[in-house]
C-alpha atoms as a PDB file:
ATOM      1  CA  UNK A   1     -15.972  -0.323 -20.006  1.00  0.00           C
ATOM      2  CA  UNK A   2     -16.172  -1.522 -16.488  1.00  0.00           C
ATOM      3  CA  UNK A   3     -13.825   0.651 -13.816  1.00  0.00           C
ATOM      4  CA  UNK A   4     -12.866  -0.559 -10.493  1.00  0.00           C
ATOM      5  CA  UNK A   5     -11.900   1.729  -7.685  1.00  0.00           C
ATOM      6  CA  UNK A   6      -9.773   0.440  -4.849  1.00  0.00           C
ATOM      7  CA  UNK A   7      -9.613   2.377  -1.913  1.00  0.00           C
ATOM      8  CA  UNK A   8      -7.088   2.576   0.842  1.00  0.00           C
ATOM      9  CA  UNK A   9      -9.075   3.931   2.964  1.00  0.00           C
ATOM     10  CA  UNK A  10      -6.910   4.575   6.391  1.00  0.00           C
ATOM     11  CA  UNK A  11      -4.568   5.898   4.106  1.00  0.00           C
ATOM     12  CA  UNK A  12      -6.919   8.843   3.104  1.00  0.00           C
ATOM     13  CA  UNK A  13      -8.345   8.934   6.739  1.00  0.00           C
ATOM     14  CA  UNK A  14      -4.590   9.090   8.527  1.00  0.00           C
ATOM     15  CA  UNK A  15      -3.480  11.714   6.402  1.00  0.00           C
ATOM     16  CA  UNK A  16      -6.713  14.092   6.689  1.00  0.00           C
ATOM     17  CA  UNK A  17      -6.364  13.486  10.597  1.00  0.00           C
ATOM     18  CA  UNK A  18      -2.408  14.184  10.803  1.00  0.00           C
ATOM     19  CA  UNK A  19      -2.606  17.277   8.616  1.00  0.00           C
ATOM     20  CA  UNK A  20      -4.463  19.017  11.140  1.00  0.00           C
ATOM     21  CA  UNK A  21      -1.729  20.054  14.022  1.00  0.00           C
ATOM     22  CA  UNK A  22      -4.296  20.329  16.937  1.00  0.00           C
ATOM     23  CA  UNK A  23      -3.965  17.609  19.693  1.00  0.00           C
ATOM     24  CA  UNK A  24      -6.097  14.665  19.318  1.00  0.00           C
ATOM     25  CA  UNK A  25      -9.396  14.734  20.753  1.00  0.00           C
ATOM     26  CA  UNK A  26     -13.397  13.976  19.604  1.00  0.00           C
ATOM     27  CA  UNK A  27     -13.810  17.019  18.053  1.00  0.00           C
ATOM     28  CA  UNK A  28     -10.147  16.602  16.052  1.00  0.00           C
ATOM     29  CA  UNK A  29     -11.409  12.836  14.818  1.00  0.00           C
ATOM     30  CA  UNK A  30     -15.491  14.272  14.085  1.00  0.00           C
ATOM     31  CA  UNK A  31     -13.852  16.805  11.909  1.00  0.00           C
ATOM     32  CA  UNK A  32     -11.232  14.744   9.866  1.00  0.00           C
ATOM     33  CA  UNK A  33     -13.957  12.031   9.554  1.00  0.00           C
ATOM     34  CA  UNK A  34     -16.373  14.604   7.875  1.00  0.00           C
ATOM     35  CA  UNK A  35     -13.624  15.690   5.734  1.00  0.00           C
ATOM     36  CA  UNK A  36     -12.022  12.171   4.875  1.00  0.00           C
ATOM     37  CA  UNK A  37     -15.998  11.444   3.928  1.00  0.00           C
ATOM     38  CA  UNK A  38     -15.660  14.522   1.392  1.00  0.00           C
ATOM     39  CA  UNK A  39     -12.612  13.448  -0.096  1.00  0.00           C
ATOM     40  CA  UNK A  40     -14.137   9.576  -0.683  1.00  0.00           C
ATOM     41  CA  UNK A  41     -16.859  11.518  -2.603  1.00  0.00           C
ATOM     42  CA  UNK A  42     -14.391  13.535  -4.486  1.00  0.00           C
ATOM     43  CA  UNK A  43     -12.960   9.913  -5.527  1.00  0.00           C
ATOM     44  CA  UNK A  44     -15.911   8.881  -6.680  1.00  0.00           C
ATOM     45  CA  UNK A  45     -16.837  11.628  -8.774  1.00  0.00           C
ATOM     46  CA  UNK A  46     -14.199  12.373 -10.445  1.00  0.00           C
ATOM     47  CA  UNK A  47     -13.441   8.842 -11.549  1.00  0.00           C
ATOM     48  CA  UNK A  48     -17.069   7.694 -12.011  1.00  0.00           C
ATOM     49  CA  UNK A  49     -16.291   4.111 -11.150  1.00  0.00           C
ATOM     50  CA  UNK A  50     -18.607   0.981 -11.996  1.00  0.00           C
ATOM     51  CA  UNK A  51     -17.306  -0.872  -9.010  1.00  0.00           C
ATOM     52  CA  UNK A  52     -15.852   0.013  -5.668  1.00  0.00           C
ATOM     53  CA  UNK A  53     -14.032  -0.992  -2.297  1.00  0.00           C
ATOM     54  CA  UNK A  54     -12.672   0.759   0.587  1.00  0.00           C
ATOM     55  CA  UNK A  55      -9.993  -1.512   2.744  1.00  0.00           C
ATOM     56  CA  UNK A  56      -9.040  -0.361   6.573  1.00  0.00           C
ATOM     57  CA  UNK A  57      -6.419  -2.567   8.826  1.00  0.00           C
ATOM     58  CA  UNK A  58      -8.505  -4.681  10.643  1.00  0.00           C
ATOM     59  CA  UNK A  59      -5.687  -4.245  13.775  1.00  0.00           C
ATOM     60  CA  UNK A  60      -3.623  -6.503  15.435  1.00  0.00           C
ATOM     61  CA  UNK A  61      -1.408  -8.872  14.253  1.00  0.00           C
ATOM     62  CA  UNK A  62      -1.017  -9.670  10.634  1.00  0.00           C
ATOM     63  CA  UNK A  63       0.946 -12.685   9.099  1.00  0.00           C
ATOM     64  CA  UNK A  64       3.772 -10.333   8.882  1.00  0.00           C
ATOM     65  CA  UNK A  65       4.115  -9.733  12.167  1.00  0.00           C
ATOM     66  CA  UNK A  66       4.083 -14.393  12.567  1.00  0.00           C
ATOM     67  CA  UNK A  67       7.264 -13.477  10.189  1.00  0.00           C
ATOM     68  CA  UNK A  68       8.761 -11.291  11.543  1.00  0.00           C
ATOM     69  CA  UNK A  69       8.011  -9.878  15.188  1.00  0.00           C
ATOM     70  CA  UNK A  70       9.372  -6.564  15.087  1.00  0.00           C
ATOM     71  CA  UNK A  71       7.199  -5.577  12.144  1.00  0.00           C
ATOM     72  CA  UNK A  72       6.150  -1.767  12.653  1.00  0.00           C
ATOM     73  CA  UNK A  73       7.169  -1.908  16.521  1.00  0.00           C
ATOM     74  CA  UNK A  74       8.288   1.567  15.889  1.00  0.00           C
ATOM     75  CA  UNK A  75       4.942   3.017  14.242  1.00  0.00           C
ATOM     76  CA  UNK A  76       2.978   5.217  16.596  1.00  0.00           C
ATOM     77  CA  UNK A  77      -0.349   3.456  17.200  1.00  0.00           C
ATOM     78  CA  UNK A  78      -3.406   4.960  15.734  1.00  0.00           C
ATOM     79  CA  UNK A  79      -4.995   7.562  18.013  1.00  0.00           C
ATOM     80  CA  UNK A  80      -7.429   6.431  20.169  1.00  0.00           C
ATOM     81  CA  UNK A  81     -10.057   8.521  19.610  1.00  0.00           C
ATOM     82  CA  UNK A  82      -9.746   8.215  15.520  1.00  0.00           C
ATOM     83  CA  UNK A  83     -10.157   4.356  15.863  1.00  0.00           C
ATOM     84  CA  UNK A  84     -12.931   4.618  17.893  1.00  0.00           C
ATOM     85  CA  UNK A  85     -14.793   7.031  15.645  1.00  0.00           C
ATOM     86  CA  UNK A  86     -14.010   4.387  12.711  1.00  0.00           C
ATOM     87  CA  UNK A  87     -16.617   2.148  13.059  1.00  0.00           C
ATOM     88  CA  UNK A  88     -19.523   4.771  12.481  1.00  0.00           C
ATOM     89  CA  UNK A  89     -17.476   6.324   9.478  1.00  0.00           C
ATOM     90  CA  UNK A  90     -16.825   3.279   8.066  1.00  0.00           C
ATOM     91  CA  UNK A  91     -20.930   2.594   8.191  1.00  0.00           C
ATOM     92  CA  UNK A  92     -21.605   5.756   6.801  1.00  0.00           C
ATOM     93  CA  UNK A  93     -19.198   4.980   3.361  1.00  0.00           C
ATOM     94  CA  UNK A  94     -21.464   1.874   3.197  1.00  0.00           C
ATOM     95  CA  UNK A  95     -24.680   3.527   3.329  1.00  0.00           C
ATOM     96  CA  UNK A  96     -23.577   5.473   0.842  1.00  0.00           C
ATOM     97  CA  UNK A  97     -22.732   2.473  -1.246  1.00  0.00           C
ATOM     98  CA  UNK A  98     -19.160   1.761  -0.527  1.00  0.00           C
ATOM     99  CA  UNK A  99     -18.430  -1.245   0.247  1.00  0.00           C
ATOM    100  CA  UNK A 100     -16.202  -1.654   3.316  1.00  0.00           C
ATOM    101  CA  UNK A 101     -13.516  -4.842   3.462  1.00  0.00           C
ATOM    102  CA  UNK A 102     -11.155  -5.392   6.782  1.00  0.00           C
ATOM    103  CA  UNK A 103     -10.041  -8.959   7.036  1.00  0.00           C
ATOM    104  CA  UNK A 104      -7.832 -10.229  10.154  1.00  0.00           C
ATOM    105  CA  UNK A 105      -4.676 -11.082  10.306  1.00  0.00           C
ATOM    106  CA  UNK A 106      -3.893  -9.130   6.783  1.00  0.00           C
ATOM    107  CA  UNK A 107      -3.305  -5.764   5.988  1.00  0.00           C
ATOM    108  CA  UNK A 108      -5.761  -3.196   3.663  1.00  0.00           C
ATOM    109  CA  UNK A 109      -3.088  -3.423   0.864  1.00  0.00           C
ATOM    110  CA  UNK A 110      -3.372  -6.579   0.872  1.00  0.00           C
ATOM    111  CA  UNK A 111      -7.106  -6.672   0.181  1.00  0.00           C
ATOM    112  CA  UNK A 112      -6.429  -4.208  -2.265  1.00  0.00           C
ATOM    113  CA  UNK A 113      -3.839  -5.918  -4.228  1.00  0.00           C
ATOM    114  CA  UNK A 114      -6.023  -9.103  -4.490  1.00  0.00           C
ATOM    115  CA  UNK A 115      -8.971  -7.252  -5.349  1.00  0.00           C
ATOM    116  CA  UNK A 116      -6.791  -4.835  -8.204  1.00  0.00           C
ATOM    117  CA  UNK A 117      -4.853  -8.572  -9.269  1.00  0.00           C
ATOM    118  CA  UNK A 118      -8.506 -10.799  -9.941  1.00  0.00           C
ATOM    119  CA  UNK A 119     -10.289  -7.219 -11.624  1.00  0.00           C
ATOM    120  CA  UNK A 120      -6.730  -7.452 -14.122  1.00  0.00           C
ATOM    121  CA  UNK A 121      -6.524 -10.834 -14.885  1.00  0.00           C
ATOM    122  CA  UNK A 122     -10.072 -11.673 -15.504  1.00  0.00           C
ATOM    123  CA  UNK A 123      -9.967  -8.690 -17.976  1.00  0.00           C
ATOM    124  CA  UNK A 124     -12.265  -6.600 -16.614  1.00  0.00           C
ATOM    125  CA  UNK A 125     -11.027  -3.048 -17.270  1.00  0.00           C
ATOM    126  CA  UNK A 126      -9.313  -0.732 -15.670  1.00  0.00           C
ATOM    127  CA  UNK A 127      -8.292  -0.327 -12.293  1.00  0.00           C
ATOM    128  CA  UNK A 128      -7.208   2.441 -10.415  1.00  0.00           C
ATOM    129  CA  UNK A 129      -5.720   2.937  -6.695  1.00  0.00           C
ATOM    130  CA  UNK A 130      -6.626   5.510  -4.444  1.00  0.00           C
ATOM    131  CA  UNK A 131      -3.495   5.820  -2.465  1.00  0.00           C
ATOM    132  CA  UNK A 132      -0.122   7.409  -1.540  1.00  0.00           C
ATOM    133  CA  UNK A 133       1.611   3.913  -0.109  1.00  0.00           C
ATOM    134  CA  UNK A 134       4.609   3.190  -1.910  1.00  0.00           C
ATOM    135  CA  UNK A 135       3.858  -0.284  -1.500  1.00  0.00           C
ATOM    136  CA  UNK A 136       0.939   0.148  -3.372  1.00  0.00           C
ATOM    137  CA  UNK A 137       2.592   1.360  -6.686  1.00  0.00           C
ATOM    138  CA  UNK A 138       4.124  -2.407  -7.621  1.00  0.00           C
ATOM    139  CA  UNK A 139       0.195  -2.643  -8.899  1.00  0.00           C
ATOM    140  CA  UNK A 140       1.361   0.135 -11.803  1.00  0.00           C
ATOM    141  CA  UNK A 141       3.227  -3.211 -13.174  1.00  0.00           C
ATOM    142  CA  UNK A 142       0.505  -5.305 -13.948  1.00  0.00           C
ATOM    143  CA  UNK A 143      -1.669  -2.806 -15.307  1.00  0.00           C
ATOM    144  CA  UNK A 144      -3.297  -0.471 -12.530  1.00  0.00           C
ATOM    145  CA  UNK A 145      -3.485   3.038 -11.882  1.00  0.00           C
ATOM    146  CA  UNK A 146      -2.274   5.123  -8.596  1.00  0.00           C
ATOM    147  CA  UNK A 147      -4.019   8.055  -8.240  1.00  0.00           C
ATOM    148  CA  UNK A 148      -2.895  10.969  -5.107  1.00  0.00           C
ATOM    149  CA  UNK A 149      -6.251  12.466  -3.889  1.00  0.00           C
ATOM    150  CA  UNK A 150      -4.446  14.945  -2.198  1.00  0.00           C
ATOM    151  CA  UNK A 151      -1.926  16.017  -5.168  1.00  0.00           C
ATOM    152  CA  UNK A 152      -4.325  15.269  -7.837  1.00  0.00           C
ATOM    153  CA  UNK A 153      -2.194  13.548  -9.894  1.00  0.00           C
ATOM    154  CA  UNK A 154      -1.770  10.113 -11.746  1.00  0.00           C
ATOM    155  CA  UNK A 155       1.159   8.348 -10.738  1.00  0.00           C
ATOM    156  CA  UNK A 156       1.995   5.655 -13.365  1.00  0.00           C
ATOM    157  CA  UNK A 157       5.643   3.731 -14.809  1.00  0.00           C
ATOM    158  CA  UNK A 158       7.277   7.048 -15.519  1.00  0.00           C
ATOM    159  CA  UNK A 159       6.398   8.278 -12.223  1.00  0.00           C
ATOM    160  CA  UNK A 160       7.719   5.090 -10.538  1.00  0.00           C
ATOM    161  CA  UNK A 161      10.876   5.706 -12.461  1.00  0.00           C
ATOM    162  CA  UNK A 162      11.369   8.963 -11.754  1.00  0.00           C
ATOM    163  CA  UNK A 163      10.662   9.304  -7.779  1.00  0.00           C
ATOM    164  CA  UNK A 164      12.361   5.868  -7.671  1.00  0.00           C
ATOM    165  CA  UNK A 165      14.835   5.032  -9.826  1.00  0.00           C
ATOM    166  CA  UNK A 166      13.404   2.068 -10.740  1.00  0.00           C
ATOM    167  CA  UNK A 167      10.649   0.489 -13.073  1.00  0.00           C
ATOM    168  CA  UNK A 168       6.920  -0.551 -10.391  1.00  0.00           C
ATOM    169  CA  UNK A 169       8.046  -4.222 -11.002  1.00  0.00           C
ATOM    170  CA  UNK A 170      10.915  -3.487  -9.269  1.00  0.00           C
ATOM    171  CA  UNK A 171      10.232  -1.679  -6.446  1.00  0.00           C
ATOM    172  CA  UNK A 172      10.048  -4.864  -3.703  1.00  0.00           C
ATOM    173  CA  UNK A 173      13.161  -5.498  -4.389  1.00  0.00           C
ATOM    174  CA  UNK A 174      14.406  -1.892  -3.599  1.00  0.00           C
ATOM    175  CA  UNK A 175      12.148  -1.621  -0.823  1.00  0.00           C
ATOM    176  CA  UNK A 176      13.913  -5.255   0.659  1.00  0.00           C
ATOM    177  CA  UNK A 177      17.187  -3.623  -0.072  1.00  0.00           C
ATOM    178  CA  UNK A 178      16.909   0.036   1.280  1.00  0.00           C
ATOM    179  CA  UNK A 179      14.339  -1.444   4.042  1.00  0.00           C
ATOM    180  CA  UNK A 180      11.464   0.649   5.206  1.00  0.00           C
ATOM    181  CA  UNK A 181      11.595   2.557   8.635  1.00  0.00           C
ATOM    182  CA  UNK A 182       7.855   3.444   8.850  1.00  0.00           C
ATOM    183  CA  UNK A 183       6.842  -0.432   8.783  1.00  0.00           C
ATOM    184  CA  UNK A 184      10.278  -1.415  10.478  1.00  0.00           C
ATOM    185  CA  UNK A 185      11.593  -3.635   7.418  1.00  0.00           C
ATOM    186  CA  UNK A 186      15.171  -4.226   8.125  1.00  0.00           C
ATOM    187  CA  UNK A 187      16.852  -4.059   4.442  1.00  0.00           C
ATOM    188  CA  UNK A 188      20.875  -4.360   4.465  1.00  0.00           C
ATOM    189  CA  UNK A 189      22.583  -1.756   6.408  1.00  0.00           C
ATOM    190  CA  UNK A 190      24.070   1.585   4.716  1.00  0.00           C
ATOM    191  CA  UNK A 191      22.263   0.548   1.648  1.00  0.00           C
ATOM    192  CA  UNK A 192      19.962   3.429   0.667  1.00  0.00           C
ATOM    193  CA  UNK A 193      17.880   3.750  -2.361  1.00  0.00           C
ATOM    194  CA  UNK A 194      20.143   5.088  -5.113  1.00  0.00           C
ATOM    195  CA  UNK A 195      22.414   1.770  -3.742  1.00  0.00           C
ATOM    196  CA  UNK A 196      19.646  -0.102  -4.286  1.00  0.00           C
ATOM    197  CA  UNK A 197      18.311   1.314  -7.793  1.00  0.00           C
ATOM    198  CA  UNK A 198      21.756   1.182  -9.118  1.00  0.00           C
ATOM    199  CA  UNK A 199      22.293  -2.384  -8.172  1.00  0.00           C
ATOM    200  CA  UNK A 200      18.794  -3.689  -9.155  1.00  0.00           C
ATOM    201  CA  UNK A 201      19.294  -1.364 -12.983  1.00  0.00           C
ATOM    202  CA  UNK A 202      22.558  -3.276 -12.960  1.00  0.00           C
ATOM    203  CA  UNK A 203      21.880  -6.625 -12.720  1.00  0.00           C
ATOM    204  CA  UNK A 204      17.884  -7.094 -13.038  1.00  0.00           C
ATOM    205  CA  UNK A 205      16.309  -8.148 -10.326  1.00  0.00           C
ATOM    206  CA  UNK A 206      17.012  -8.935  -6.360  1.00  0.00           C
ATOM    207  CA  UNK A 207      18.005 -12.346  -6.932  1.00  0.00           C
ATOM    208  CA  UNK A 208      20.332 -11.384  -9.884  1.00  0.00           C
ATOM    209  CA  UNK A 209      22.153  -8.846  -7.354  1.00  0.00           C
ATOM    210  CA  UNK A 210      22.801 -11.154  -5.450  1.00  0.00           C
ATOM    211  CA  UNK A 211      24.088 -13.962  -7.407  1.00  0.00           C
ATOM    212  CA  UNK A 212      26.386 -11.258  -8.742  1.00  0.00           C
ATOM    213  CA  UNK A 213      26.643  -8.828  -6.274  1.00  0.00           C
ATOM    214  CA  UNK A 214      27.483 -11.299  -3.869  1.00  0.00           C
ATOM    215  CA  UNK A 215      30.284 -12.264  -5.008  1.00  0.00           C
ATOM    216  CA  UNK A 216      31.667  -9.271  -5.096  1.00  0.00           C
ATOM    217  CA  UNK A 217      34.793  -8.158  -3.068  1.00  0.00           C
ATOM    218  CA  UNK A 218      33.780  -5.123  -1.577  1.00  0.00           C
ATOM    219  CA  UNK A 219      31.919  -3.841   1.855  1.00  0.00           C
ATOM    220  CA  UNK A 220      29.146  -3.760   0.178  1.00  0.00           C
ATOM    221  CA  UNK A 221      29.203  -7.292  -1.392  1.00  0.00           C
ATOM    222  CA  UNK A 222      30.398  -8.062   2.166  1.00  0.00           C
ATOM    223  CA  UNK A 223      27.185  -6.850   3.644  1.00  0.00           C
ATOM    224  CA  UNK A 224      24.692  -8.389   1.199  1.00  0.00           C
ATOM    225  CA  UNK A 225      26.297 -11.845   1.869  1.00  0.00           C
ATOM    226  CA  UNK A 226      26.374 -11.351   5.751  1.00  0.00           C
ATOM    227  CA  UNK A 227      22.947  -9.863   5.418  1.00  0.00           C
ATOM    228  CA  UNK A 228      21.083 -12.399   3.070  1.00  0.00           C
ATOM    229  CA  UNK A 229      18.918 -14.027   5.434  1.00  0.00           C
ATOM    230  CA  UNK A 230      17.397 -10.392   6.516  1.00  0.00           C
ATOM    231  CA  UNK A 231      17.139  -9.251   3.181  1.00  0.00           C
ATOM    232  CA  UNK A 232      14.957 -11.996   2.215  1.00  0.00           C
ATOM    233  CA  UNK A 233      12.878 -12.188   5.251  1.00  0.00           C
ATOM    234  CA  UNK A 234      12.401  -7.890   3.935  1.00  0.00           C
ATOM    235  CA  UNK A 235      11.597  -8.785   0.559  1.00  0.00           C
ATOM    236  CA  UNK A 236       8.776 -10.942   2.236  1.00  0.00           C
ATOM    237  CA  UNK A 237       7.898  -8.566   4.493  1.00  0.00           C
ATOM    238  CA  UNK A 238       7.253  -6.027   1.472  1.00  0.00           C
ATOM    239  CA  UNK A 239       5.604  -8.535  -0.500  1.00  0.00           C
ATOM    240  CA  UNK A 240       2.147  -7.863  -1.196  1.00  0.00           C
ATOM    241  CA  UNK A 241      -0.763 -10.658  -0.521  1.00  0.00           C
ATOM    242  CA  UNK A 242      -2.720 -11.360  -3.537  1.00  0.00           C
ATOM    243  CA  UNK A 243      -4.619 -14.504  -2.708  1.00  0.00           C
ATOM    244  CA  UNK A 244      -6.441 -13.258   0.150  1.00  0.00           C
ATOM    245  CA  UNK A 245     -10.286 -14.457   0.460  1.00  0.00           C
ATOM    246  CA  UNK A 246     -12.502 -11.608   0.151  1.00  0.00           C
ATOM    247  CA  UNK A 247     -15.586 -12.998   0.848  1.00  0.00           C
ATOM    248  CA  UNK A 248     -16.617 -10.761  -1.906  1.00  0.00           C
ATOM    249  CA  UNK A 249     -18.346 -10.724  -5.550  1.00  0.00           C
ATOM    250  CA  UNK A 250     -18.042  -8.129  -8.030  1.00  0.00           C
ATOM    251  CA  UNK A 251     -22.000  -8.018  -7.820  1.00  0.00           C
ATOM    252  CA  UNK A 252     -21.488  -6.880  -4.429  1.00  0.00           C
ATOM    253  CA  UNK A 253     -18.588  -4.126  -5.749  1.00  0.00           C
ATOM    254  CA  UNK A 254     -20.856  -2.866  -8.469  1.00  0.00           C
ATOM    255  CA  UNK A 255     -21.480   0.982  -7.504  1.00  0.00           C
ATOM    256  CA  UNK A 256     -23.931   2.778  -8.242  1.00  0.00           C
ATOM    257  CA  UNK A 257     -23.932   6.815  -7.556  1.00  0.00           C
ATOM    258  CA  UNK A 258     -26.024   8.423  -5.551  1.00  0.00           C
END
């Protein structure tokens, strides 16, 4: 049975790079490269996969931020000296057969949502993401795998449920309700996750809340109404791309050990 393995790769390089607490130089980035290398052939071993991709940002602006300026004006930019030392890393995964996708103007999850999405519904087998992005975990819905490289641990629909509060097909929606400080998604004000799990359990879905919810006489049901308009603009802004054009075949994906 044919496995795909999707990659987010800054993920797995930004956290090897930010555990160490030593200021950020060469020598800092040469190190958490070398180790961010080991960990992407830890991946590969231990899940033995028939195909392959690693996704980075490409940088700059993405169609989110054409949305919605503000998107991640708060997020700390990437280190200099990290995104400099990408390109040669990056090269490296590929010589050692991992294939490397950045695309402008979209985001690496959204590379690896398309990717995860066309593997699923042309029934190819099963797919599993190498992440710890939230965002990410909506996949566990239609049929993928999370897997935490650096807990090693599956995360699946009970774990969704569980660090949640709701099931992975709902977790836009909570994530357009509570918004999302690290990417700067607004949400509604004072509404914070167990709000917005208990609301979304309650009537189904974000569109059910607030056909109900709105009506509701109450601060709360005061704020969704006076907040509408920025709570859908955050459920887009959480919304994951899955028509994105690759520019890839799984021929080109197919991995082969070395």
């Amino acid at each position: 049975m044919a496995k795909l393995l999707a990659i987010d790769g800054l993920n797995i390089v930004r956290r090897v790079y930010e555990a160490s607490p030593e200021p950020d130089s060469d020598l800092k980035a040469g190190i958490a490269l070398r180790h961010a290398f080991s960990s992407f052939r830890i991946l590969l071993e231990t899940h033995a996969p028939t195909h392959v991709l690693a996704a980075f940002d490409y940088g700059g602006q993405t169609w989110r931020h054409a949305l919605y300026p503000r998107y991640r004006e708060h997020r700390a930019p990437m280190p200099s000296v990290l995104r400099e030392a990408l390109p040669e890393f990056q090269e490296r995964l590929r010589t050692a057969g991992v294939p490397v996708a950045m695309l402008p103007e979209v985001e690496a999850d959204d590379v690896v949502a398309t990717c995860v999405m066309r593997w699923l519904n042309e029934n190819r087998g099963e797919a599993i993401v190498a992440t710890t992005d939230k965002d990410l975990h909506v996949l566990i819905a239609q049929g993928a795998l999370v897997w935490d490289h650096f807990k090693n641990e599956w995360h699946d629909d009970a774990w969704v449920r569980n660090k949640f509060g709701v099931a992975p097909e709902l977790l836009h929606d909570l994530l357009a309700l509570m918004g999302d400080a690290t990417d700067g998604v607004p949400g509604v004000s004072k509404i914070g996750m167990k709000t917005a799990a208990r609301l979304l359990n309650a009537y189904g879905s974000l569109d059910a809340v607030m056909a109900g919810a709105g009506i509701l006489k109450t601060p709360l049901g005061e704020r969704l109404r006076a907040e509408r308009d920025i709570l859908y603009l955050s459920r887009q802004l959480v919304q994951l791309k899955t028509d994105v054009r690759l520019g890839v075949t799984w021929k080109m994906l197919a991995y082969e050990s070395h």
